[in-house]
C-alpha atoms as a PDB file:
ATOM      1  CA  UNK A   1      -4.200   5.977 -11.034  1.00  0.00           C
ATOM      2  CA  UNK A   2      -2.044   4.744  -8.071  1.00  0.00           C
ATOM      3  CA  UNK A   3      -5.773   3.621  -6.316  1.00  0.00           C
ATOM      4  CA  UNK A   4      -6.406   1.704  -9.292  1.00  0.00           C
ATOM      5  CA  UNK A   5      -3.279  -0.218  -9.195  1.00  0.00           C
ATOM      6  CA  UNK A   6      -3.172  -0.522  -5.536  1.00  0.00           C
ATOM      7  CA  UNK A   7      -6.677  -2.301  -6.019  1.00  0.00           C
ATOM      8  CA  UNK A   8      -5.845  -3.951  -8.735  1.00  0.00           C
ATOM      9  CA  UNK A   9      -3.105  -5.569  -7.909  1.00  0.00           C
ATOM     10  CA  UNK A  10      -3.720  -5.628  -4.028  1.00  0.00           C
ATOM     11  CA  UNK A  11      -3.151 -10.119  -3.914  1.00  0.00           C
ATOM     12  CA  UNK A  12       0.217  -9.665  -5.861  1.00  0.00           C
ATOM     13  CA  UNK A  13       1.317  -6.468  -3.685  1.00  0.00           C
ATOM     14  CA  UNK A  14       0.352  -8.296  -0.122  1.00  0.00           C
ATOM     15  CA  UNK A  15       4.131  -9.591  -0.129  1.00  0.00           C
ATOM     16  CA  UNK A  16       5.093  -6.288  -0.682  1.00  0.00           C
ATOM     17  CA  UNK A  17       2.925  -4.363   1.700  1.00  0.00           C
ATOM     18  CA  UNK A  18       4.172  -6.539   4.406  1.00  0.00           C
ATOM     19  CA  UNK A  19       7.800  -6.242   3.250  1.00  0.00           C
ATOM     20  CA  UNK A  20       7.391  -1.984   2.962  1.00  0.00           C
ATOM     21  CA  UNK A  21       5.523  -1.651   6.598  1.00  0.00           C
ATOM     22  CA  UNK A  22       6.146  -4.560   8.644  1.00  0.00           C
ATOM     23  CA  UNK A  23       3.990  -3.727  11.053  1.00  0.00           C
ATOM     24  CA  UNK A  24       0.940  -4.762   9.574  1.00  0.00           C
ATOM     25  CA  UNK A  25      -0.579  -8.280  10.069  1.00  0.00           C
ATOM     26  CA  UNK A  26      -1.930 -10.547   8.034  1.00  0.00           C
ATOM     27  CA  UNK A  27      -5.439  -9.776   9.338  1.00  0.00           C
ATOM     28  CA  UNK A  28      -4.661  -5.498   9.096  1.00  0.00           C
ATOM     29  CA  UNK A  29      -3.947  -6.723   4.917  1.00  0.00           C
ATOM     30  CA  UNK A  30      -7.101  -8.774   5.098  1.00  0.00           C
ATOM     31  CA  UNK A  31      -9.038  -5.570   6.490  1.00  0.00           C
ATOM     32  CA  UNK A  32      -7.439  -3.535   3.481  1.00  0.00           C
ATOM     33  CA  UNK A  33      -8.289  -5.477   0.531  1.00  0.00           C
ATOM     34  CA  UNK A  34      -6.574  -2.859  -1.434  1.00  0.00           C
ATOM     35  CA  UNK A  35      -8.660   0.054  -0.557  1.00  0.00           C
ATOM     36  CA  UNK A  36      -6.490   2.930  -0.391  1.00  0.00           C
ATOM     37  CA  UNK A  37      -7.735   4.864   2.622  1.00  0.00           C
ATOM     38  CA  UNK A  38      -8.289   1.846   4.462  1.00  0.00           C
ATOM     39  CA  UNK A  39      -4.258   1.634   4.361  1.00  0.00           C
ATOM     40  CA  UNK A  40      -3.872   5.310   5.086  1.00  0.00           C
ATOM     41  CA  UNK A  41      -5.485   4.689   8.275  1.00  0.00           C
ATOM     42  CA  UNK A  42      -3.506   1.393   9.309  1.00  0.00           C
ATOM     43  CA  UNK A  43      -0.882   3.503   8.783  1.00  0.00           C
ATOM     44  CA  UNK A  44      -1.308   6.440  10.308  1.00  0.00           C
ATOM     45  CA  UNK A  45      -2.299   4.207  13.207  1.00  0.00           C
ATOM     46  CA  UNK A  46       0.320   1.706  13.180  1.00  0.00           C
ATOM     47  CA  UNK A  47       3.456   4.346  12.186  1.00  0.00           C
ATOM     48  CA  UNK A  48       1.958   7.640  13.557  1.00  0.00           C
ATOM     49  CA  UNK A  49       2.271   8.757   9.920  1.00  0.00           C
ATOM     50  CA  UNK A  50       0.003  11.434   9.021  1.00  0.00           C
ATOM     51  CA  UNK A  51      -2.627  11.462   6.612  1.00  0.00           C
ATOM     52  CA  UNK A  52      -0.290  13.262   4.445  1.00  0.00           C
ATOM     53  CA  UNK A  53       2.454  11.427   5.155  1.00  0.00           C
ATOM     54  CA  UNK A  54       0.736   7.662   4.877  1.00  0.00           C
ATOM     55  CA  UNK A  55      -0.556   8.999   1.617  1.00  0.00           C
ATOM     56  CA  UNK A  56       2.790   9.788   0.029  1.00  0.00           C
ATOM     57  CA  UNK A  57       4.231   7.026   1.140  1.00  0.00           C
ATOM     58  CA  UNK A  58       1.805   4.716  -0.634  1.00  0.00           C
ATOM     59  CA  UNK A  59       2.126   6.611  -3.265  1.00  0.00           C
ATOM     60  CA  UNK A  60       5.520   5.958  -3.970  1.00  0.00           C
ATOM     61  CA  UNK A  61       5.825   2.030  -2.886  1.00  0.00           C
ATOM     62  CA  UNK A  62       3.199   1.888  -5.397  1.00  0.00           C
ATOM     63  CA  UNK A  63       4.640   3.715  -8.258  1.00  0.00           C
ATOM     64  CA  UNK A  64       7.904   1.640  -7.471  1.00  0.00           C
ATOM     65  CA  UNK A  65       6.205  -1.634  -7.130  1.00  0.00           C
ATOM     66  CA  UNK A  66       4.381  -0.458 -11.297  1.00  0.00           C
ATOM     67  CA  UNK A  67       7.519   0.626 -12.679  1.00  0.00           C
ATOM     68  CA  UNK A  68       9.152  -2.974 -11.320  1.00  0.00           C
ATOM     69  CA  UNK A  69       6.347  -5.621 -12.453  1.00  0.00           C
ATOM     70  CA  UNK A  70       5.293  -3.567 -15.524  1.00  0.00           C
ATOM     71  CA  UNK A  71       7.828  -2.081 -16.948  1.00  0.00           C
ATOM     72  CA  UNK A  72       5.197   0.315 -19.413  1.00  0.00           C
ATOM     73  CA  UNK A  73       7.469   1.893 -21.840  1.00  0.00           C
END
């Protein structure tokens, strides 16, 4: 589900993205495009997350940034 909205929504969560991990550049969110394990690995390269860690992490900025701009009852 969260890959979905993560691709989905990837040109409205950009500003986002590069609000949560401000390490990434505008040409690392380029590379991205919303695919999730392409951000797994920025992140785990950029933060020294693992892949555990990266993935968790995106999981719950995304969940936030749903429950924010979608409010589904």
């Amino acid at each position: 589900m969260n890959k979905d909205i993560l691709e989905g929504n990837w040109k409205q969560m950009r500003g986002s993205a590069k609000e949560w991990w401000g390490k990434l550049t505008d040409s690392d969110l380029d590379r991205i495009a919303g695919k999730r394990d392409q951000l797994v690995g920025t992140l785990q390269e950029k933060y020294g997350y693992t892949r555990e860690k990266a993935s968790e992490e995106i999981d719950r900025r995304v969940k936030e940034y749903d429950l924010k701009h979608n409010k589904s009852a």
